[in-house]
Protein backbone atom coordinates (compact mmCIF):
# COMPACT_ATOMS: atom_id res chain seq x y z
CA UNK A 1 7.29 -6.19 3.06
CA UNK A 2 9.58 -7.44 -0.04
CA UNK A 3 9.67 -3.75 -1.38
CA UNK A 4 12.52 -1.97 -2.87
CA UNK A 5 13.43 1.51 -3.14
CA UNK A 6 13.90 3.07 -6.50
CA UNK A 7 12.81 6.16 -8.57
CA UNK A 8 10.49 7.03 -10.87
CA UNK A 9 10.53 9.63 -13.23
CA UNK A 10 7.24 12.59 -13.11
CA UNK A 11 6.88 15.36 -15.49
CA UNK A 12 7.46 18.48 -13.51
CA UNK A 13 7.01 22.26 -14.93
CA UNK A 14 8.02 20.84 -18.21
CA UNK A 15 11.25 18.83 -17.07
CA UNK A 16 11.41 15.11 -16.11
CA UNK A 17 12.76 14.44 -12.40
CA UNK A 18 13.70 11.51 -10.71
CA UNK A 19 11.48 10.93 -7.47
CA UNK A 20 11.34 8.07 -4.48
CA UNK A 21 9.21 4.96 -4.95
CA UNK A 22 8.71 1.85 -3.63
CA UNK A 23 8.96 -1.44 -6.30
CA UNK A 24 7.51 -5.14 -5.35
CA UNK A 25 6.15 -7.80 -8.10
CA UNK A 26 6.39 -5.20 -10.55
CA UNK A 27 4.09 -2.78 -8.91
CA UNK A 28 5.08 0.88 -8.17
CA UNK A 29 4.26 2.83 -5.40
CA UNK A 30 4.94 6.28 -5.67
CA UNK A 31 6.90 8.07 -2.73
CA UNK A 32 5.83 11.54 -4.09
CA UNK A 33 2.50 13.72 -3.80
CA UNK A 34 -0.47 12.00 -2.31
CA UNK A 35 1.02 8.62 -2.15
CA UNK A 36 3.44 10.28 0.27
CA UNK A 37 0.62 11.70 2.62
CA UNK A 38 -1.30 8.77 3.09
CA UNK A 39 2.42 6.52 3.47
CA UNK A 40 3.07 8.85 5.85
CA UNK A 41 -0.05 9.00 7.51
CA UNK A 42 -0.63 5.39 7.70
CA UNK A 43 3.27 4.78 9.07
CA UNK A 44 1.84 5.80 12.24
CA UNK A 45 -1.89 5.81 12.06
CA UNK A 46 -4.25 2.56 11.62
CA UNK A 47 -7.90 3.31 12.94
CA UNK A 48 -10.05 5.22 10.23
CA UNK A 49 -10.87 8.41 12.40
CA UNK A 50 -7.08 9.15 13.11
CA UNK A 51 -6.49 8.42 9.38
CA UNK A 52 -9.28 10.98 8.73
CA UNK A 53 -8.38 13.38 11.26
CA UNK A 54 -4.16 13.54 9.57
CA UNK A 55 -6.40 13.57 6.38
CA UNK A 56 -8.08 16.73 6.45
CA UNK A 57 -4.93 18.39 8.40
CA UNK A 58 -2.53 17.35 5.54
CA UNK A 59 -4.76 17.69 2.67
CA UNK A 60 -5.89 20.94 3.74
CA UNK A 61 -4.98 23.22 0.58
CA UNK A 62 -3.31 20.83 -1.73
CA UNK A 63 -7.06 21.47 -4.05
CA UNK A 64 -9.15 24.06 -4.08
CA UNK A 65 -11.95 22.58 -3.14
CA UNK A 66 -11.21 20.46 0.57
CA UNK A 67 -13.64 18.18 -0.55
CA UNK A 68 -11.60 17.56 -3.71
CA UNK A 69 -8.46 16.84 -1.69
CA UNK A 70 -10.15 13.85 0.81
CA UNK A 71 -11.95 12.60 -2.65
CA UNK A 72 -8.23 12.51 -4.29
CA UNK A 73 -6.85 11.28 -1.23
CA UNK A 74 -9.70 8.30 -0.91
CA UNK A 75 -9.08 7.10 -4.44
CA UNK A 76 -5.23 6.96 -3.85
CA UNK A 77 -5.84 4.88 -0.72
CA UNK A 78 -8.20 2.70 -2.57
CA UNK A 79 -5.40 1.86 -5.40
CA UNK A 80 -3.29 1.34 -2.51
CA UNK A 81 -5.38 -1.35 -1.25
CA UNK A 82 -6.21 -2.72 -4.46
CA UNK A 83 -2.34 -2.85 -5.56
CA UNK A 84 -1.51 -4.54 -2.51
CA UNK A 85 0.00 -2.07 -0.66
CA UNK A 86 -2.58 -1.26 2.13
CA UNK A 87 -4.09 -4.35 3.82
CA UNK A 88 -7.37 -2.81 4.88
CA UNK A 89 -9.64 -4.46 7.21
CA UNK A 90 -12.33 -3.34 9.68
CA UNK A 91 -13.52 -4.49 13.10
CA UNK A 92 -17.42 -3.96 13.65
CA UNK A 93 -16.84 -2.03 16.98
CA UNK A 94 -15.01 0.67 15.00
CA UNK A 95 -16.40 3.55 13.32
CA UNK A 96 -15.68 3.49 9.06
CA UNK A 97 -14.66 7.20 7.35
CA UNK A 98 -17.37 9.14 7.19
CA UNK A 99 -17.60 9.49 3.36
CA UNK A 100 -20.45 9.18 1.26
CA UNK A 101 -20.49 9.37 -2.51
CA UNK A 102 -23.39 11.42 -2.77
CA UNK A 103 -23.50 12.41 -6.66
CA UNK A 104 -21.05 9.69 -8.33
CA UNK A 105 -17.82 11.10 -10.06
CA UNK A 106 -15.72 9.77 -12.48
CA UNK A 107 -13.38 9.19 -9.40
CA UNK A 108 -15.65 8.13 -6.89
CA UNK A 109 -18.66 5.26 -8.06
CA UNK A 110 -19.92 1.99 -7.36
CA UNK A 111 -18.22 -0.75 -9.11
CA UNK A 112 -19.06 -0.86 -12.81
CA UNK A 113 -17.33 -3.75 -14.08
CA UNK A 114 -20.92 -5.93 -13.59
CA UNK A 115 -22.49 -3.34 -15.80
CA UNK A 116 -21.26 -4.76 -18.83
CA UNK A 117 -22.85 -6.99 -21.43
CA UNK A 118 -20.94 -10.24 -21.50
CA UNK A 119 -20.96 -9.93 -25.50
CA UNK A 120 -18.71 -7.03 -25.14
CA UNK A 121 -16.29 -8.59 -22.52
CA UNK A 122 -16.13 -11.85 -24.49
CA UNK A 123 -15.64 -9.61 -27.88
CA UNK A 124 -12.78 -7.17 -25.71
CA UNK A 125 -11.08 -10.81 -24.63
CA UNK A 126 -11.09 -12.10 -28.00
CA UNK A 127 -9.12 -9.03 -29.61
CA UNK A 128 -6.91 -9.56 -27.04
CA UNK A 129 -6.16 -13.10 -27.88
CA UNK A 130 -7.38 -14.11 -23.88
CA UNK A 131 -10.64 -15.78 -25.00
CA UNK A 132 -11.53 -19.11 -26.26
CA UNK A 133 -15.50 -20.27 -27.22
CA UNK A 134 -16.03 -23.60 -26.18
C-alpha cells in the first residue's frame, strides 16, 4: 500500500538499464530478479508450504546449486519483511518452511548484532556523531 512505480537502474553485461521497482518512504523494492519471484509468488500465495512449493518450481536453475537458489531466495524474503514490504506472520496450526541453517553462511546466521561489545557500538556511534556520554 502507498507504493509507487518507478525504475531503477542495474548493471547488466557491462551496460546500465532501467528496470521496474516499487518506491514507498524512501525504500526500494526491486521489480527485477528474485524480488520479482517471490512478488510474484506471494501475489497469489500466503501459507508457507505453497510459498515453498512455487519456490523450488521457480528457483529451479536460476544457481547451480538448488540449495543456493531457496538460500538466495530466503534472504530476499527476509529483507522483504524487514524493509516493510512483506508482513509475515504465522498461525500455530500451520506448518513453518522447512529450512534449517545447518552450517551458518555469511547469508544465512543467527542474529549477530548482540555479539558485540558495547565499547565498540558506543565508539562506532560516536564517529558518527549519534552518541552522547552522560
Amino acid at each position: 500500500e502507498g507504493a509507487k512505480r518507478g525504475f531503477v537502474p542495474i548493471l547488466h553485461e557491462g551496460r546500465i538499464i532501467q528496470e521496474p521497482c516499487w518506491e514507498r518512504d524512501g525504500r526500494i523494492l526491486p521489480g527485477v530478479g528474485i524480488f520479482k519471484v517471490l512478488t510474484d509468488i506471494l501475489s497469489t500465495e500466503h501459507r508457507a508450504e505453497f510459498i515453498n512449493r512455487e519456490l523450488q518450481t521457480r528457483m529451479l536453475g536460476l544457481f547451480a546449486d538448488p540449495a543456493q537458489s531457496v538460500d538466495a531466495a530466503l534472504q530476499c524474503l527476509e529483507a522483504m519483511i524487514q524493509e516493510g514490504w512483506v508482513v509475515a506472520s504465522h498461525h500455530p496450526k500451520m506448518p513453518l518452511l522447512p529450512y534449517r541453517t545447518g552450517d551458518e553462511t555469511e547469508g544465512m546466521h543467527r542474529n549477530w548484532d548482540g555479539a558485540l561489545p558495547n565499547v565498540t557500538v558506543a565508539a562506532a556511534l560516536r564517529s558518527a556523531g549519534q552518541f552522547q556520554q552522560s
